[in-house]
C-alpha atoms as a PDB file:
ATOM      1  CA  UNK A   1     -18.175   2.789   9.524  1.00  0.00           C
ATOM      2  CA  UNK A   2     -17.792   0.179   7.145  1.00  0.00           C
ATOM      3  CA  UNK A   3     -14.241  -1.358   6.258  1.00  0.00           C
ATOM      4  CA  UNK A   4     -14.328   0.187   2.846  1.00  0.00           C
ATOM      5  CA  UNK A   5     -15.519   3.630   4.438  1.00  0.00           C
ATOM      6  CA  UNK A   6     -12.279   3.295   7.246  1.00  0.00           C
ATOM      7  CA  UNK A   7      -9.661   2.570   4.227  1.00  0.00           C
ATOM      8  CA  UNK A   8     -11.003   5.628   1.983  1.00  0.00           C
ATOM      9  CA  UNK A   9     -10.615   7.774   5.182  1.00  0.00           C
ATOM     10  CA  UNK A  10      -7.074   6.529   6.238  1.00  0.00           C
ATOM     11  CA  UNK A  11      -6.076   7.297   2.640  1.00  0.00           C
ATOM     12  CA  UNK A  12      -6.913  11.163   2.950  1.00  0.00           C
ATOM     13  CA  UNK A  13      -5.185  11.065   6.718  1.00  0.00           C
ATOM     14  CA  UNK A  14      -1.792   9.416   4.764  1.00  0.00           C
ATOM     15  CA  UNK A  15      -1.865  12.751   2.804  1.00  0.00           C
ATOM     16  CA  UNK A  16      -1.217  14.859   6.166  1.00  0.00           C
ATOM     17  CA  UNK A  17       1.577  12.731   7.911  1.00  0.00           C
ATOM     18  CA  UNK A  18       3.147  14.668  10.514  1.00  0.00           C
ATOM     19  CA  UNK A  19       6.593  13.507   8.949  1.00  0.00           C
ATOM     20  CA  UNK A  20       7.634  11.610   5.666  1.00  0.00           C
ATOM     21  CA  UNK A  21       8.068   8.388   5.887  1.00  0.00           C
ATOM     22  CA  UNK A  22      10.882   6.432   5.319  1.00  0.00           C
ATOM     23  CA  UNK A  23      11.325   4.688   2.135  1.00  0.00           C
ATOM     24  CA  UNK A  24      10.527   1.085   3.065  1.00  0.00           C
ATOM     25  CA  UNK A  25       7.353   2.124   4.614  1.00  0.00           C
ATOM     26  CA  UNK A  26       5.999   4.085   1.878  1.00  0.00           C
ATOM     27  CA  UNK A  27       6.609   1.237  -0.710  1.00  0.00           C
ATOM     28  CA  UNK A  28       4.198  -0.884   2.649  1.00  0.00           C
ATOM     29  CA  UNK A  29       2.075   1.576   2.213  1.00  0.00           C
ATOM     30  CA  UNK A  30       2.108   1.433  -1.755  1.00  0.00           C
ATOM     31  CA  UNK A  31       1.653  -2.179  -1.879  1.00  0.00           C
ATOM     32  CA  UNK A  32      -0.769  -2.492   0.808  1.00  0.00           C
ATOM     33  CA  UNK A  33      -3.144   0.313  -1.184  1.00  0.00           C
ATOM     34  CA  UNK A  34      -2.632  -1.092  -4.403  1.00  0.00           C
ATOM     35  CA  UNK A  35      -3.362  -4.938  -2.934  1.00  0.00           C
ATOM     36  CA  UNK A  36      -6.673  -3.477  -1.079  1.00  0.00           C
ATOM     37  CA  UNK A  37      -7.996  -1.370  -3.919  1.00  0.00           C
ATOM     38  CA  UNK A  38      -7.034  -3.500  -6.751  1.00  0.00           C
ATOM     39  CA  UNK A  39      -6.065  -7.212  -5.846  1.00  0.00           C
ATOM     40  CA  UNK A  40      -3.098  -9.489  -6.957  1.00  0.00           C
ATOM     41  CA  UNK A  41      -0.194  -7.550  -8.852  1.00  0.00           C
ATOM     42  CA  UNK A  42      -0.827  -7.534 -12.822  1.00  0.00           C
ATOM     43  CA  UNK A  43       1.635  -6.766 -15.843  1.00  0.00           C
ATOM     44  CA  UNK A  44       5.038  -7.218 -16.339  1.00  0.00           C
ATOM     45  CA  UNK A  45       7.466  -6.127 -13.758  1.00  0.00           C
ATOM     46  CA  UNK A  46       9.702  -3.245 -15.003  1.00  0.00           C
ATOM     47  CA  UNK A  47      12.618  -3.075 -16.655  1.00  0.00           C
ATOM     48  CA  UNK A  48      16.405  -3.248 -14.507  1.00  0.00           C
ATOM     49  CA  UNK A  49      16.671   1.384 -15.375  1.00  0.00           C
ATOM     50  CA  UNK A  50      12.889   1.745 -13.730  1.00  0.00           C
ATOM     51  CA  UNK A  51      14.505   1.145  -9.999  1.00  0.00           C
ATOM     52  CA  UNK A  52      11.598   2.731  -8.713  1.00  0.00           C
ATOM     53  CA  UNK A  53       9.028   0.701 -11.039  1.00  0.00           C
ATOM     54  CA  UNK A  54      10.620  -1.891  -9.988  1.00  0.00           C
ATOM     55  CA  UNK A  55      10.582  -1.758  -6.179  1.00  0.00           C
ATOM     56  CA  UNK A  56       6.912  -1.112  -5.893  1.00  0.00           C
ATOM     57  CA  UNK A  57       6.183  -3.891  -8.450  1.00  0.00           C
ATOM     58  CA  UNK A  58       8.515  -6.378  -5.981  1.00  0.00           C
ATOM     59  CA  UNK A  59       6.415  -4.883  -3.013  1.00  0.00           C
ATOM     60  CA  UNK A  60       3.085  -5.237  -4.236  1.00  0.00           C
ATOM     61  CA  UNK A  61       4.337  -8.553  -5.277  1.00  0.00           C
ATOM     62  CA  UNK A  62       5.149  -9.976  -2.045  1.00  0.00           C
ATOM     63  CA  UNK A  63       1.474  -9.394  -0.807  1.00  0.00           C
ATOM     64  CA  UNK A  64       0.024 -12.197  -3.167  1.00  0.00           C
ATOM     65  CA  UNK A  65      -2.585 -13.856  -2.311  1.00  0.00           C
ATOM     66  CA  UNK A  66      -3.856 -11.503   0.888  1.00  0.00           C
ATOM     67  CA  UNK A  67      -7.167 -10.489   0.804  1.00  0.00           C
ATOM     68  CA  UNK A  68      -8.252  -7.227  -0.325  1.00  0.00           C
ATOM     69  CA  UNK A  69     -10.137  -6.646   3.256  1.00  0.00           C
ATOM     70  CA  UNK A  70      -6.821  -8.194   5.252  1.00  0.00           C
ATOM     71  CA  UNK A  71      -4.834  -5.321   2.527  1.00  0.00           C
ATOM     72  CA  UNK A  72      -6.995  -2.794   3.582  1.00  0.00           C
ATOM     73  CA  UNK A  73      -7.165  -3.411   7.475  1.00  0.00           C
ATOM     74  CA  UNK A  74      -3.123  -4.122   7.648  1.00  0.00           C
ATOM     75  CA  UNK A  75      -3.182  -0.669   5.561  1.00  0.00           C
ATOM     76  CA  UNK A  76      -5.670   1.188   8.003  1.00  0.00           C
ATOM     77  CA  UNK A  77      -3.400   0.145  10.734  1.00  0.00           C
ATOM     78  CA  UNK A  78      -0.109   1.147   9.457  1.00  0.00           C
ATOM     79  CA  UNK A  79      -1.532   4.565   8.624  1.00  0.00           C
ATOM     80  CA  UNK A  80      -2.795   4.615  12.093  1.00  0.00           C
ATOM     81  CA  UNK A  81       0.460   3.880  13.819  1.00  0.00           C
ATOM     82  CA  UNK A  82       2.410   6.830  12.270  1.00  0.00           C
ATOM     83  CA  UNK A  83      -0.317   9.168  12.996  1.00  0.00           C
END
């Protein structure tokens, strides 16, 4: 099972959690997706009244410059650990 073929699969398994995350770990999760399926973080980031917006912009910010493949593993893993 190819890399690519592991991350598309742990995205379907991080639709049927056993529990909800907490909020830190689903803005991980957020920014490690967005890092592995599309790269460096692009646009603007929002405005101060999109709190939300805002928070995933900082997290998917902070993962600059990893690798879409080290993205998706670190992602594959963290799904895997609160399986």
């Amino acid at each position: 099972m190819s890399l690519k073929e592991k991350f598309e699969a742990a995205m379907a398994e991080s639709k049927n959690l056993p529990e909800r995350p907490d909020n830190m770990t689903l803005l991980k999760i957020y920014a490690l997706f967005k890092q592995g399926s599309s790269g460096d973080v692009e646009g603007s980031r929002p405005g101060f009244t999109d709190m939300v917006g805002r928070a995933k912009y900082d997290a998917w910010a902070a993962l600059k410059g990893t690798s879409a493949d080290d993205a998706m593993q670190q992602y594959i893993d963290l799904i895997e650990s609160l399986k």
